[in-house]
Each structure stands twice: as structure tokens, then as C-alpha cells.
N, C-alpha and C. Protein backbone atom coordinates (compact mmCIF):
# COMPACT_ATOMS: atom_id res chain seq x y z
N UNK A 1 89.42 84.55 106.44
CA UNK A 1 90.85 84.82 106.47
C UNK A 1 91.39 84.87 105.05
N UNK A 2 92.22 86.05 104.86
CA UNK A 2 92.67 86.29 103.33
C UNK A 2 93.77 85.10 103.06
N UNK A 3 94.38 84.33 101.91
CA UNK A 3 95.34 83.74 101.98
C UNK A 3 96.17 84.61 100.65
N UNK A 4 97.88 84.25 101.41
CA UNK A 4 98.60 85.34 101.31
C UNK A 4 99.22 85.04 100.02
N UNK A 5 99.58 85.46 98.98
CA UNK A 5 99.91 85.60 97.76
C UNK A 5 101.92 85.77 97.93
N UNK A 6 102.84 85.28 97.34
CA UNK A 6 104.21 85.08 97.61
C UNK A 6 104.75 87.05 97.74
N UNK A 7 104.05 87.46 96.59
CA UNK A 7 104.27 88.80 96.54
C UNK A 7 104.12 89.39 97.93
N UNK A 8 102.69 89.00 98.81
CA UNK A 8 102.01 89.66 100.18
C UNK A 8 103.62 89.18 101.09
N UNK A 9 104.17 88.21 100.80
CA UNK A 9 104.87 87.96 101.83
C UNK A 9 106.47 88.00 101.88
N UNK A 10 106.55 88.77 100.65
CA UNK A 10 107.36 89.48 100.50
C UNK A 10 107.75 91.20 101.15
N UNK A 11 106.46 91.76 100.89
CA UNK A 11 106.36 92.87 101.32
C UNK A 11 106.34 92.99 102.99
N UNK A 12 105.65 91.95 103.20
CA UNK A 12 105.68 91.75 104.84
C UNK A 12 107.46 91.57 105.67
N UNK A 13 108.07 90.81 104.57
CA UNK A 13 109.57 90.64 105.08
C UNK A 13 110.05 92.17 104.86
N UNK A 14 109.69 92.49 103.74
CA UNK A 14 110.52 94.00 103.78
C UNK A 14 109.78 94.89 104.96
N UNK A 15 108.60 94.56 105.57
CA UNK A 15 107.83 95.98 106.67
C UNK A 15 109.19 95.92 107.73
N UNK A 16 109.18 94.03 107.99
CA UNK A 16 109.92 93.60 109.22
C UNK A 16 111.23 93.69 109.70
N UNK A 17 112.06 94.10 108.27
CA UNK A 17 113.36 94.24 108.26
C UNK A 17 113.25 96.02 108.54
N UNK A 18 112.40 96.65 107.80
CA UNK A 18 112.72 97.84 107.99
C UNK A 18 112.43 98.17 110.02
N UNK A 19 111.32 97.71 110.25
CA UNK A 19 111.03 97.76 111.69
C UNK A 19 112.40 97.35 112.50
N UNK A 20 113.50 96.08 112.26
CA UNK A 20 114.30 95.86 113.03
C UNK A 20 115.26 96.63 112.72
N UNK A 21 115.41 97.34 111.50
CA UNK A 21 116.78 98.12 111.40
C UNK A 21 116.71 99.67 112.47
N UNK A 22 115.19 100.39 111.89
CA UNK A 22 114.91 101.43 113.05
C UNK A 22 115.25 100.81 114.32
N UNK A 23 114.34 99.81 114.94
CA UNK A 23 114.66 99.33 116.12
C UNK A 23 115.78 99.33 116.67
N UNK A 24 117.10 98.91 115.93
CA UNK A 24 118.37 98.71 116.18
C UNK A 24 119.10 100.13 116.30
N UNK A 25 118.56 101.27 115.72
CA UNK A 25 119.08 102.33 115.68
C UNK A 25 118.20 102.81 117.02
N UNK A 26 117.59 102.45 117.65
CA UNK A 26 117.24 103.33 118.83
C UNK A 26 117.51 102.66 119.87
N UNK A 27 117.85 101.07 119.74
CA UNK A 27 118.46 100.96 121.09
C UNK A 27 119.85 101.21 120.84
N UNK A 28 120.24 101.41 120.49
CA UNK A 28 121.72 102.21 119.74
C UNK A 28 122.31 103.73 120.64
N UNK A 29 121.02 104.90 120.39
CA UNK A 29 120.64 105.40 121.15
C UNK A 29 120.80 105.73 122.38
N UNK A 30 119.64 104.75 122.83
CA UNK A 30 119.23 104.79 124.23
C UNK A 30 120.12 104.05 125.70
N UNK A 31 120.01 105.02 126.52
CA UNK A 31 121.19 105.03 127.33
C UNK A 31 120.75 104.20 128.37
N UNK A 32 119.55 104.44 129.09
CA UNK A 32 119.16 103.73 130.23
C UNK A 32 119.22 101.55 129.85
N UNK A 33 120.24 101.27 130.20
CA UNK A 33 120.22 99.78 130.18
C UNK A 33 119.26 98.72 130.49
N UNK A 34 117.92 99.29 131.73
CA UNK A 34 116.74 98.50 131.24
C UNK A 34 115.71 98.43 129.85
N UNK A 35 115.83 99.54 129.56
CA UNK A 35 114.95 99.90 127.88
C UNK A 35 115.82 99.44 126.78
N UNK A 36 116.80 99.62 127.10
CA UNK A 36 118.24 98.69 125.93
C UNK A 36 117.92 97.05 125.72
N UNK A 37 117.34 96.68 127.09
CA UNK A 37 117.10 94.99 127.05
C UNK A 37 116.36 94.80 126.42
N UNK A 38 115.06 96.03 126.61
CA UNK A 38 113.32 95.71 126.18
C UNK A 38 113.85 95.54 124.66
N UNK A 39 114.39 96.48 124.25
CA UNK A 39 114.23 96.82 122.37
C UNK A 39 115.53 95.78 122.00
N UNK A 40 116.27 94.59 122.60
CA UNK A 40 117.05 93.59 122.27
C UNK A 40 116.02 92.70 122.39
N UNK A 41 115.10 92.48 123.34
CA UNK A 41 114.23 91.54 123.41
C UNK A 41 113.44 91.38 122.14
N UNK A 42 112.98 93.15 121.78
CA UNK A 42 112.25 92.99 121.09
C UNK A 42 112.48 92.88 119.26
N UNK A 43 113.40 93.18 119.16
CA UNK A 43 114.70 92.61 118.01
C UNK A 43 114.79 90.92 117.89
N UNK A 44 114.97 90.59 119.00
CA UNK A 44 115.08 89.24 118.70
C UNK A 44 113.65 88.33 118.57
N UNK A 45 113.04 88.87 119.18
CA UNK A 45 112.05 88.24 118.47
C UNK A 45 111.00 88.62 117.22
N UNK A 46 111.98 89.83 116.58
CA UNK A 46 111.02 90.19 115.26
C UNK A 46 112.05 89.35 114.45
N UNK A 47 113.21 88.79 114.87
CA UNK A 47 114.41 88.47 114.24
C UNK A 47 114.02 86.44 114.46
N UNK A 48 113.50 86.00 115.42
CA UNK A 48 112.60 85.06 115.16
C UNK A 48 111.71 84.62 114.58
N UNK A 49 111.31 85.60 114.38
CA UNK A 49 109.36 85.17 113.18
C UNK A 49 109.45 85.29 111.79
N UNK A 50 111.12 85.83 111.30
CA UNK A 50 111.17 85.90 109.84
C UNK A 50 112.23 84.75 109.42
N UNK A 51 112.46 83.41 110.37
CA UNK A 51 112.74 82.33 110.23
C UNK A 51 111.98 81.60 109.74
């Protein structure tokens, strides 16, 4: 297992932010209200792991 360097985990916060901002723009989007939950679900918990 590699161990992660402050720089590695930096870049990793920036993948994750960029992933939730797209994310946020497509349930934004999207009209059908069960797939709206999935991509809130799934927001909040990319919005969990960078705590």
C-alpha cells in the first residue's frame, strides 16, 4: 500500500470537489424525482468522506 504524501491528498480533495460540483449540476437537471434522491444521496456522501 502506497502512503499518501500531503500534496497526494490534496489533489484527491480537489478530484472530489470537482466530482460534487458536476454532480450537483445534474441533479439540478434531472427531472424524474427518484434519480434526484440517488445523486443527493450520492452528494452527501462524497460530501461525508472529505470530513
Amino acid at each position: 500500500m502506497k502512503i499518501l504524501k500531503r500534496g497526494d491528498v490534496m489533489v484527491l480533495r480537489e478530484i472530489v470537489a470537482g466530482k460534487i460540483k458536476l454532480y450537483e449540476e445534474m441533479m439540478e437537471r434531472e427531472k424524474n424525482p427518484e434519480k434526484k434522491a440517488v445523486w443527493h444521496f450520492v452528494i452527501s456522501d462524497l460530501k461525508g468522506e472529505l470530513d
